[in-house]
C-alpha atoms as a PDB file:
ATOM      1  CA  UNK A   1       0.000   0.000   0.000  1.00  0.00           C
ATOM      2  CA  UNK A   2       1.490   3.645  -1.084  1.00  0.00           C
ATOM      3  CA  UNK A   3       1.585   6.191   1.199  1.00  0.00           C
ATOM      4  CA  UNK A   4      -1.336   8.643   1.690  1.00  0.00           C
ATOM      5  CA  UNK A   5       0.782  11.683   0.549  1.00  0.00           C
ATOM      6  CA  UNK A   6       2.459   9.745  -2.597  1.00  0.00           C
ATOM      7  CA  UNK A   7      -1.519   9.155  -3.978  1.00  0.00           C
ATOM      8  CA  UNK A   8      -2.195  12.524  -3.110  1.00  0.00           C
ATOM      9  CA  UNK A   9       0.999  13.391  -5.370  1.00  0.00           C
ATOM     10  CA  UNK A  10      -0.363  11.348  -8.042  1.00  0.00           C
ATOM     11  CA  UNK A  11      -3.985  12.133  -8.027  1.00  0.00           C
ATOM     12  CA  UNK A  12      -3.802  15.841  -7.119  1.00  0.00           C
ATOM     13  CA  UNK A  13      -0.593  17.530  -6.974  1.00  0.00           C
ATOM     14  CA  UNK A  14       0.895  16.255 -10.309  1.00  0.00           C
ATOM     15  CA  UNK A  15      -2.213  17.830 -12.727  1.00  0.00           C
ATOM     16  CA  UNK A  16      -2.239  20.666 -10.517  1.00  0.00           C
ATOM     17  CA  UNK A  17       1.603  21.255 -10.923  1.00  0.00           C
ATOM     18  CA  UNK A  18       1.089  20.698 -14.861  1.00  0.00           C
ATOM     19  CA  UNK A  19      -1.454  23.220 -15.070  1.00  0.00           C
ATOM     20  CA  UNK A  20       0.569  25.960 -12.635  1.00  0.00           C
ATOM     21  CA  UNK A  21       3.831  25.109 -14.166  1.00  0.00           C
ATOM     22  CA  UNK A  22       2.513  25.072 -18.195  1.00  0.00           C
ATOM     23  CA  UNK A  23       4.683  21.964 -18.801  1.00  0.00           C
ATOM     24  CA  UNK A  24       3.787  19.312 -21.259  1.00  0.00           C
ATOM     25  CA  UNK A  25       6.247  16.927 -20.309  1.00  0.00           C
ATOM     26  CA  UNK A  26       5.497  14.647 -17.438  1.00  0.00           C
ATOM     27  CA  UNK A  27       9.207  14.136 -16.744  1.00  0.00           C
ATOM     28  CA  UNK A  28       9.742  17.957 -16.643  1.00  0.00           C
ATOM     29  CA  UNK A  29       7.164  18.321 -13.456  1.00  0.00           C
ATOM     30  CA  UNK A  30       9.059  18.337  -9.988  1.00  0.00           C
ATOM     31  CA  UNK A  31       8.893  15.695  -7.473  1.00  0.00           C
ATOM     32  CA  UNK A  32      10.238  15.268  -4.105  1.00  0.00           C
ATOM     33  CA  UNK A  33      13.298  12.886  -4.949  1.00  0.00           C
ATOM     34  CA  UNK A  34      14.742  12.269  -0.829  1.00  0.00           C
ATOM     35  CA  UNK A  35      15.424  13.568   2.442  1.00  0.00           C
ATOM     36  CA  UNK A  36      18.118  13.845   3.947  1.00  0.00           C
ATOM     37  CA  UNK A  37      17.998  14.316   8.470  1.00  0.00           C
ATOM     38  CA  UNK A  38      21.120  15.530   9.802  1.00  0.00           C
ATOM     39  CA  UNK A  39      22.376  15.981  13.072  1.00  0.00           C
ATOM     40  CA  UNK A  40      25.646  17.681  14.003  1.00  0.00           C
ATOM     41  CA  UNK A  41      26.795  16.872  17.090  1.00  0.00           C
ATOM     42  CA  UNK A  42      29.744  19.451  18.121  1.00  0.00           C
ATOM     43  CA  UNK A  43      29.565  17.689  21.804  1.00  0.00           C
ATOM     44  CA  UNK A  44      30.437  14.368  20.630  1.00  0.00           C
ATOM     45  CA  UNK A  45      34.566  15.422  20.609  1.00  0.00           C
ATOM     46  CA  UNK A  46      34.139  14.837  24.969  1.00  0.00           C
ATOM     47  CA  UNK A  47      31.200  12.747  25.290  1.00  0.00           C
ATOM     48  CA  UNK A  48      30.985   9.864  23.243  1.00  0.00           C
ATOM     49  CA  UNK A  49      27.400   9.411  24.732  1.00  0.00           C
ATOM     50  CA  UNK A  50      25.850  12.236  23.083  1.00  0.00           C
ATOM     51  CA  UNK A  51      26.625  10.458  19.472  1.00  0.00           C
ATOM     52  CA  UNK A  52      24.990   7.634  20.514  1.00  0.00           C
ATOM     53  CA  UNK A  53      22.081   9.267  21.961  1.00  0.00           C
ATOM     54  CA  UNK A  54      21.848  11.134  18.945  1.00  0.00           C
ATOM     55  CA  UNK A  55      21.780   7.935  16.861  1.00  0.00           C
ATOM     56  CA  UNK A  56      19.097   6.462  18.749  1.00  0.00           C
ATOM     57  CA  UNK A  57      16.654   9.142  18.068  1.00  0.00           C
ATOM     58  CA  UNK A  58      17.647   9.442  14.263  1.00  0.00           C
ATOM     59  CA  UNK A  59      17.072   6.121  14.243  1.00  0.00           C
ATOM     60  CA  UNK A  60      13.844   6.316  15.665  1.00  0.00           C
ATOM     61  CA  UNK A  61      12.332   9.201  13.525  1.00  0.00           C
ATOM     62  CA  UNK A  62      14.237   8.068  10.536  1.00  0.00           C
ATOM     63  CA  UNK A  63      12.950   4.399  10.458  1.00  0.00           C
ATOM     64  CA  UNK A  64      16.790   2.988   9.438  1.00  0.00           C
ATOM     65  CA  UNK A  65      19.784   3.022  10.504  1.00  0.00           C
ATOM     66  CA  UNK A  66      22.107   6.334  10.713  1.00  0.00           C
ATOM     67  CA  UNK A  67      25.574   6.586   9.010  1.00  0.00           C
ATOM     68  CA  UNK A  68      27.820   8.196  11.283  1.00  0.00           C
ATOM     69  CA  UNK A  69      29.576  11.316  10.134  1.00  0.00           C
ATOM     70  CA  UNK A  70      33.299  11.556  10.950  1.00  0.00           C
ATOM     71  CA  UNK A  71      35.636  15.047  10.138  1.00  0.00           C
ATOM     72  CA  UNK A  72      36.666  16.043   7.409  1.00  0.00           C
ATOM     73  CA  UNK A  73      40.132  17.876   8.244  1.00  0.00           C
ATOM     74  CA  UNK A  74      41.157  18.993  11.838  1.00  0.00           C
ATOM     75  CA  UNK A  75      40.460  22.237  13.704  1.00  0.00           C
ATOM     76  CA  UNK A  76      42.356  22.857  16.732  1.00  0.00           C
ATOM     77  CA  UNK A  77      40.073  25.797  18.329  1.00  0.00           C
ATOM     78  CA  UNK A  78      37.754  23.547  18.391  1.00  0.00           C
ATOM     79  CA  UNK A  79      39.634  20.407  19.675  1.00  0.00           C
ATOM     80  CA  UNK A  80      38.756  18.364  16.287  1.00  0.00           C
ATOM     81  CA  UNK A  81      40.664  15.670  14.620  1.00  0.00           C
ATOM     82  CA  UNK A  82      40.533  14.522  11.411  1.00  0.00           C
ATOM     83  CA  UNK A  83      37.951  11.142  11.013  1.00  0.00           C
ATOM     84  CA  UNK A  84      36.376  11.669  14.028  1.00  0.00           C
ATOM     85  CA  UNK A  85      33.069  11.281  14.594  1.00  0.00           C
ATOM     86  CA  UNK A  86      31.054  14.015  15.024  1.00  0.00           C
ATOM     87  CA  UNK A  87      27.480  13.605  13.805  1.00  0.00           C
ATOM     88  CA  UNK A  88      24.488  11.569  11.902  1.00  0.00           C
ATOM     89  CA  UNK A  89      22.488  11.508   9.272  1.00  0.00           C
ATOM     90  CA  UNK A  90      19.831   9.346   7.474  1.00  0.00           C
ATOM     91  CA  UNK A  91      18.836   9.612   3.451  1.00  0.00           C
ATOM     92  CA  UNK A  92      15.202   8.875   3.446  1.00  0.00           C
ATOM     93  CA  UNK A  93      14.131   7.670  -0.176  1.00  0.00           C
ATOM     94  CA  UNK A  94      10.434   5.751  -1.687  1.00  0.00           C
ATOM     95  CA  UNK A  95       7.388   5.161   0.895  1.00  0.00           C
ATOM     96  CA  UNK A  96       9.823   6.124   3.817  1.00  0.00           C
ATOM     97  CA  UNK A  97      10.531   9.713   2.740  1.00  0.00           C
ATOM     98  CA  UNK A  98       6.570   9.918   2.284  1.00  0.00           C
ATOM     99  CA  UNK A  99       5.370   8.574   5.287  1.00  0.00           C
ATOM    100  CA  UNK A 100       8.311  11.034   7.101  1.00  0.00           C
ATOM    101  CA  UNK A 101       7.147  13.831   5.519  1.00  0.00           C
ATOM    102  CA  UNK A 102       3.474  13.246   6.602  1.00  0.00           C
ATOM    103  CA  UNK A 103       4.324  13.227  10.244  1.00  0.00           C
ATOM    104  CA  UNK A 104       6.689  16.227   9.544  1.00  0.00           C
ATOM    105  CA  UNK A 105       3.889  18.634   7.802  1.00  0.00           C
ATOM    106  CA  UNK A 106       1.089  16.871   9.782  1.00  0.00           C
ATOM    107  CA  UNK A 107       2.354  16.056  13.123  1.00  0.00           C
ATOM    108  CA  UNK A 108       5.828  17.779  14.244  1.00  0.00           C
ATOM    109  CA  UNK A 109       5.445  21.191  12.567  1.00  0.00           C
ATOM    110  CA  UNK A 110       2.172  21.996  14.287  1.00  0.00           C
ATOM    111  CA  UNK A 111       3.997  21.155  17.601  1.00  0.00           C
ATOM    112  CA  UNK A 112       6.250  23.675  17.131  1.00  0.00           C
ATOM    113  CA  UNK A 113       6.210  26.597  19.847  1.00  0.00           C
ATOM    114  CA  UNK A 114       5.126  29.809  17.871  1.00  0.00           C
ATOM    115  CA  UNK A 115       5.137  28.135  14.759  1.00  0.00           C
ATOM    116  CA  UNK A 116       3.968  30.775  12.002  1.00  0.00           C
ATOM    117  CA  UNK A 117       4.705  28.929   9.147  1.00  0.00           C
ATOM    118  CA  UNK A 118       8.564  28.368   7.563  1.00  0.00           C
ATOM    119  CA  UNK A 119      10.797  30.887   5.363  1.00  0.00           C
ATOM    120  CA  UNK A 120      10.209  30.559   1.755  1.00  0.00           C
ATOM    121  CA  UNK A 121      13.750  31.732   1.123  1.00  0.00           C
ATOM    122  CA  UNK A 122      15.763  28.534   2.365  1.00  0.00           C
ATOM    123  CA  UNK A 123      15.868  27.487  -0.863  1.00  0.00           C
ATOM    124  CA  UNK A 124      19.635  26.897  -2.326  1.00  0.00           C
ATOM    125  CA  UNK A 125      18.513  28.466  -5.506  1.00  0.00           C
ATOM    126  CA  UNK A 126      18.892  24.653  -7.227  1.00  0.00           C
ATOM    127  CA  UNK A 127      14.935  23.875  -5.740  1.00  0.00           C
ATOM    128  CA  UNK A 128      16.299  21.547  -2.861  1.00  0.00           C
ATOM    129  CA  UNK A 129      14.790  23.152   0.427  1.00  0.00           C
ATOM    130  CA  UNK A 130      16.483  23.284   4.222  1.00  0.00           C
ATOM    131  CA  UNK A 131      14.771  23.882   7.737  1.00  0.00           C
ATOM    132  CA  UNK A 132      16.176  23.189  11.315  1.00  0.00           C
ATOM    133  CA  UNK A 133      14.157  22.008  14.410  1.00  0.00           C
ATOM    134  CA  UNK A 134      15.900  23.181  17.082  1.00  0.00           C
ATOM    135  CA  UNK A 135      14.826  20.035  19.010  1.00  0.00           C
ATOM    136  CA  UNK A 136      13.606  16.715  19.085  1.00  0.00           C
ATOM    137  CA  UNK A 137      10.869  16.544  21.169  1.00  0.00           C
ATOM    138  CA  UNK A 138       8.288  17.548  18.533  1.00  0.00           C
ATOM    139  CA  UNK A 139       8.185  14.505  17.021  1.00  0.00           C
ATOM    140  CA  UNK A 140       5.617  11.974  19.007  1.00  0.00           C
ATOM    141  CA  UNK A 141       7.932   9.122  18.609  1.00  0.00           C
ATOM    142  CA  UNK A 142      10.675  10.064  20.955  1.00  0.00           C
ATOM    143  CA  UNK A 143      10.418   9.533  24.052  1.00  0.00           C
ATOM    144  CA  UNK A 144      10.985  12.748  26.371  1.00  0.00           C
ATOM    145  CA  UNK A 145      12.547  10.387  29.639  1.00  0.00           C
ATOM    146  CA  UNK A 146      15.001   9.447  26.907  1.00  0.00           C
ATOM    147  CA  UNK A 147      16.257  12.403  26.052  1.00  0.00           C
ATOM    148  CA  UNK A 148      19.264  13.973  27.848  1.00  0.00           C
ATOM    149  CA  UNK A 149      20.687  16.679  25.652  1.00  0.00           C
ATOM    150  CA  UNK A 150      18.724  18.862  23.575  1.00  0.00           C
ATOM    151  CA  UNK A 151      19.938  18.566  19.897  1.00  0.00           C
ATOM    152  CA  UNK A 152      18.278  19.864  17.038  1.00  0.00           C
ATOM    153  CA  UNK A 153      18.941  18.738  13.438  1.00  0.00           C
ATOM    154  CA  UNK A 154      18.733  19.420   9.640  1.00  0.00           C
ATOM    155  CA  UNK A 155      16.255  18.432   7.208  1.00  0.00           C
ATOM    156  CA  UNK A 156      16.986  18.765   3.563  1.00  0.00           C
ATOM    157  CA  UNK A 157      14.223  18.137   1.212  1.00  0.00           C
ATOM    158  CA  UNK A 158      15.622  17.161  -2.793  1.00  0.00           C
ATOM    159  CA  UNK A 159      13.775  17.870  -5.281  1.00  0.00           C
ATOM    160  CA  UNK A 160      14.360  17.322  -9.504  1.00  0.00           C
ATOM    161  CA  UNK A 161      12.788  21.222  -9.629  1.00  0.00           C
ATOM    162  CA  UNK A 162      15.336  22.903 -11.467  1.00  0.00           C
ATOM    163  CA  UNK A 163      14.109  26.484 -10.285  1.00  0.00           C
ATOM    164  CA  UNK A 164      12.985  27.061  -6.763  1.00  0.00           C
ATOM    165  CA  UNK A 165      10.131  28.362  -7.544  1.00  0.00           C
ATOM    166  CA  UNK A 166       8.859  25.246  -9.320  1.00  0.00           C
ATOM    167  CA  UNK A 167      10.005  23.743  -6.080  1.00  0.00           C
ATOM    168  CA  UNK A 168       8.042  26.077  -3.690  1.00  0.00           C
ATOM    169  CA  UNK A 169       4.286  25.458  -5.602  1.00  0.00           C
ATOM    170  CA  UNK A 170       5.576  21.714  -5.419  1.00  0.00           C
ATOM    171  CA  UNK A 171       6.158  21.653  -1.691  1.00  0.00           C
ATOM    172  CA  UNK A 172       2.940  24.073  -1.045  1.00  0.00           C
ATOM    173  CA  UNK A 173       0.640  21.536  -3.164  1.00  0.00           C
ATOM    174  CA  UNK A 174       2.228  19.063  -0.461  1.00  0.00           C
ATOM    175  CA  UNK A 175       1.349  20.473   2.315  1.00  0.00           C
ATOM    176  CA  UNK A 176       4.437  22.506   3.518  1.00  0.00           C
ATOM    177  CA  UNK A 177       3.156  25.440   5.506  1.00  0.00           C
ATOM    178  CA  UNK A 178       5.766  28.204   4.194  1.00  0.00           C
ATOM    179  CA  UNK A 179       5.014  31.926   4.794  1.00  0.00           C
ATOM    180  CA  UNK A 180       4.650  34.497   1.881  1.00  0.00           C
ATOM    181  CA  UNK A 181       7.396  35.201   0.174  1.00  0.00           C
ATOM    182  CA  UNK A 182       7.490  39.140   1.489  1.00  0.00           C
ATOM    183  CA  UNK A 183       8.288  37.644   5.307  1.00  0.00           C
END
């Protein structure tokens, strides 16, 4: 069974999309491709414990395992090493990245404490769109006894939209509760 937002995709969003967007092409309408949850973890240099906390609850809004990021070259001001670990992140891709993006829209944003919608100008100007939670606890699935630290973390949203505004009426048609572009 597909995910309620995919069939919405199909049914609704894609003729709506071809109408807005005056393409003829099918291929040449936008479509969320993954997304990618990413959580630095600047802490994780003295406490190994925070990484693996940090795992856990990727792991748990994620659905799948986390690949652990390591360092790319070493820092001394901020006590950093090359290769070591420092973060997380999960690529969400198919029915996954669906069903995460309906709790997201539907269920975590909502939570949000004086949530008035998110910028419509964290796009990277290739239609791929960023926001940050600041932390955790607005998803239902993790536990608030289990978490120690407050971490936030990155969500990246890819899209094939070559222009981000072809990406912006495809995320609005999904659900993503953006502000006017003038705020």
């Amino acid at each position: 069974m597909a995910p309620r937002l995919q069939e919405h995709y199909k049914n609704n969003v894609f003729a709506k999309l071809t109408a807005q967007l005056g393409t003829k092409n099918p291929h040449g309408i936008p479509r969320m491709t993954k997304i990618v949850l990413n959580m630095g973890v600047g802490a994780a240099t003295q406490d190994r414990k925070r990484l693996e906390e940090a795992v856990g609850h990727l792991r748990t809004i994620g659905g799948q395992k986390p690949q652990v990021t390591k360092a790319k070259k070493s820092i001394s001001g901020f006590k950093l090493r090359e290769g070591q670990e420092i973060g997380c992140m999960v690529t969400l891709r198919g029915a996954r990245m669906y069903e995460f993006f309906d709790r997201l829209v539907s269920l975590a944003l909502p939570r949000v404490r004086d949530f008035r919608g998110l910028s419509s100008k964290s796009f990277d100007g290739r239609g791929n769109y960023t926001l940050g939670l600041s932390e955790l606890l607005v998803f239902p699935e993790v536990d608030a006894d289990k978490v120690h630290h407050q971490q936030g973390m990155h969500i990246t949203i890819v899209t094939t939209a070559e222009k981000d505004s072809d990406a912006r009426a495809l995320l609005r048609e999904m659900g993503l509760p953006m502000r006017p572009d003038g705020e």
